[in-house]
Protein backbone atom coordinates (compact mmCIF):
# COMPACT_ATOMS: atom_id res chain seq x y z
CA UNK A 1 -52.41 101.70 113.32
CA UNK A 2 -49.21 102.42 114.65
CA UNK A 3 -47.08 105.95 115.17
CA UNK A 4 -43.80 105.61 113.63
CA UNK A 5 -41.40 107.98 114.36
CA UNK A 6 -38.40 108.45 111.86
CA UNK A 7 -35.19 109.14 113.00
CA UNK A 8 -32.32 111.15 110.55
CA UNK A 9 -29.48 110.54 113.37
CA UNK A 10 -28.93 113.91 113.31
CA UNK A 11 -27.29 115.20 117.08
CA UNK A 12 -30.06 117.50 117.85
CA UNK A 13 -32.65 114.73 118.02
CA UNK A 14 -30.80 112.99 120.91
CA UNK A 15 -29.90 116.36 122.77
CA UNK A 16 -33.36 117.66 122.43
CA UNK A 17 -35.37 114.99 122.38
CA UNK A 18 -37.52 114.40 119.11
CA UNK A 19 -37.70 112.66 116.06
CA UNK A 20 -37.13 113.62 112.61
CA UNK A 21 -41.18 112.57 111.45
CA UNK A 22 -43.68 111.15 112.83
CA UNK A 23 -46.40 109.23 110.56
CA UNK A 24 -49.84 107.56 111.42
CA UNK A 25 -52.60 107.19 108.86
CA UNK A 26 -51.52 108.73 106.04
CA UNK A 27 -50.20 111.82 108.17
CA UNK A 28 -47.02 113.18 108.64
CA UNK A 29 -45.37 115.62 110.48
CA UNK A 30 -41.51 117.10 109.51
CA UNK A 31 -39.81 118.37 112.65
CA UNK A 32 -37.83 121.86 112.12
CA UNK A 33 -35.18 120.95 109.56
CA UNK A 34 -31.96 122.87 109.30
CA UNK A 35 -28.82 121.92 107.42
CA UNK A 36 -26.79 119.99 109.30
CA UNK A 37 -24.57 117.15 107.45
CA UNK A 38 -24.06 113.42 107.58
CA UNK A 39 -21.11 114.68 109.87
CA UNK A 40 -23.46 116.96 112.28
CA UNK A 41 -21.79 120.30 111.26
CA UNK A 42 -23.61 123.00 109.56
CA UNK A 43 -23.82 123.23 106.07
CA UNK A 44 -23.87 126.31 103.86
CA UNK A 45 -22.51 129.23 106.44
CA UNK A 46 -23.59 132.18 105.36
CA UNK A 47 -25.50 130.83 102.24
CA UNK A 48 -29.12 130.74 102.19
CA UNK A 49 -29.79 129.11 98.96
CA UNK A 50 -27.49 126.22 99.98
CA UNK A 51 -28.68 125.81 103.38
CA UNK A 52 -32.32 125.76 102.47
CA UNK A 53 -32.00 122.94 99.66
CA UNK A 54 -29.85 121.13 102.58
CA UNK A 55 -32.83 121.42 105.21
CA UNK A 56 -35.15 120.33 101.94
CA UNK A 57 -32.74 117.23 101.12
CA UNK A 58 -33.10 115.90 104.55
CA UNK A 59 -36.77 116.65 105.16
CA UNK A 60 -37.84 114.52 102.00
CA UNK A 61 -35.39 112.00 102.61
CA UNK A 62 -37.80 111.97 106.15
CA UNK A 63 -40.82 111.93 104.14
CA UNK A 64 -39.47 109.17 101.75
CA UNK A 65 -39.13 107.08 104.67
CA UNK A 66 -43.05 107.80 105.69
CA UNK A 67 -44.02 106.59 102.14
CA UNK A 68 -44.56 110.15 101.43
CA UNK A 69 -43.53 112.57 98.65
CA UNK A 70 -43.26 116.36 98.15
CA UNK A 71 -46.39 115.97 96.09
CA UNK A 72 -47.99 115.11 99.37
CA UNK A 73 -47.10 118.20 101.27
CA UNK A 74 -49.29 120.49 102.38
CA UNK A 75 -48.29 123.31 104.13
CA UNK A 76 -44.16 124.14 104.88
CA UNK A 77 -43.40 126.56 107.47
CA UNK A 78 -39.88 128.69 106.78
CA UNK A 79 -38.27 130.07 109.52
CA UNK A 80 -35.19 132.30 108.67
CA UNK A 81 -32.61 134.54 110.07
CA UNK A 82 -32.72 137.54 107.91
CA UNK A 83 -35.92 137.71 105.52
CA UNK A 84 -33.65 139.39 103.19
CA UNK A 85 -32.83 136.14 101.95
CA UNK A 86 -36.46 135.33 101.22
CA UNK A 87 -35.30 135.40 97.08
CA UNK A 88 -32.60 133.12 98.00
CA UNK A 89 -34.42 130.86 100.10
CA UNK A 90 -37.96 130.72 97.87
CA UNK A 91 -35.82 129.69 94.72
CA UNK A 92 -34.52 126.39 96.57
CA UNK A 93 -38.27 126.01 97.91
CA UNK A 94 -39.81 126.50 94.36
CA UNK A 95 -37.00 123.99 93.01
CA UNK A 96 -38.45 121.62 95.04
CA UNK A 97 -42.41 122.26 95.38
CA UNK A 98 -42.91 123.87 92.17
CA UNK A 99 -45.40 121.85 90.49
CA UNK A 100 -47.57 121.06 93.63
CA UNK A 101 -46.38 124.29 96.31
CA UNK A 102 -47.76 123.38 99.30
CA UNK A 103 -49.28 126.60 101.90
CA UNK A 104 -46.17 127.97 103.25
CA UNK A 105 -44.83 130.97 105.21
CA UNK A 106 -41.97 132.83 105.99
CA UNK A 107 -40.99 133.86 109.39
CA UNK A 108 -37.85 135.81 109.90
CA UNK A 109 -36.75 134.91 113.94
CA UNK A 110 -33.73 136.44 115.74
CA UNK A 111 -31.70 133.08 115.82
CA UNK A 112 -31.82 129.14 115.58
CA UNK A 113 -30.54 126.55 117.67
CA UNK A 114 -26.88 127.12 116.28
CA UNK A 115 -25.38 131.08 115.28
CA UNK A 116 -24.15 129.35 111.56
CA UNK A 117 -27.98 128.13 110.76
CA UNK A 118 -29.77 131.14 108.76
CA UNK A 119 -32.87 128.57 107.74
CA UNK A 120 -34.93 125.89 109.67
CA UNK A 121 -38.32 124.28 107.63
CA UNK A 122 -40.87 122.05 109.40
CA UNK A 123 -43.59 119.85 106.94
CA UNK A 124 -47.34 118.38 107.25
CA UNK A 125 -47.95 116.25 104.62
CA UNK A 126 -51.05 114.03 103.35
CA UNK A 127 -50.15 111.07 101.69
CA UNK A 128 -51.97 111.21 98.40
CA UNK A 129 -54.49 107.94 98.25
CA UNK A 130 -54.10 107.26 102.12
CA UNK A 131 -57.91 108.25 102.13
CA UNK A 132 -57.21 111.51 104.40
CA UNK A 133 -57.63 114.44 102.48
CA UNK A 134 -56.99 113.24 98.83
């Protein structure tokens, strides 16, 4: 079997050399997501809520693409600017992982790749039925 790699065109990929996912045997693997639109600017400034349901938008668009669903993720990792904005940020998580949360944790780190990005989320996910862990 094959490594795919999935790509969301985003400019970071190309400047720092990754891929959005990678997926290989039911496996797959969300790179640091932050929200960034179809344009490449940030989205949200200054808005946690919005910025987290941004970085959630693209990384199950990513998982779509591996065949996967937020059903099928196990563990999210949160990194964040301010863990003040843990309430703000958890509602747009729960919105999205509410009826199967995955293991998760919350980080607070003194800055991201750009000053306007307060929230980056990475993935792992098991696609349910590939035979690997459901």
């Amino acid at each position: 079997m094959t490594l795919k790699r999935v790509s969301s065109g985003a400019p970071w990929e190309s400047k720092v050399g990754y891929c959005r996912a990678t997926c290989h045997a039911g496996h797959v693997a969300v790179s640091g997501t932050a929200a960034v639109g179809d344009d490449g600017k940030v989205v949200g400034v200054g808005d946690p809520y919005t910025q987290t349901k941004r970085c959630l938008e693209i990384l199950l668009q990513a998982l779509s693409e591996c065949g996967a669903a937020a059903s099928d993720v196990m563990r999210t990792r949160i990194f964040v600017t301010n863990i003040d904005d843990w309430s703000e940020i958890g509602r747009a998580h729960v919105e999205v992982f509410g009826e199967s949360p995955p293991a998760t944790s919350m980080v607070e780190v003194s800055r991201l790749i750009h000053p306007d990005m307060v929230v980056e989320i990475e993935a792992d996910a098991v696609i349910a039925g590939s035979g690997d862990g459901s």
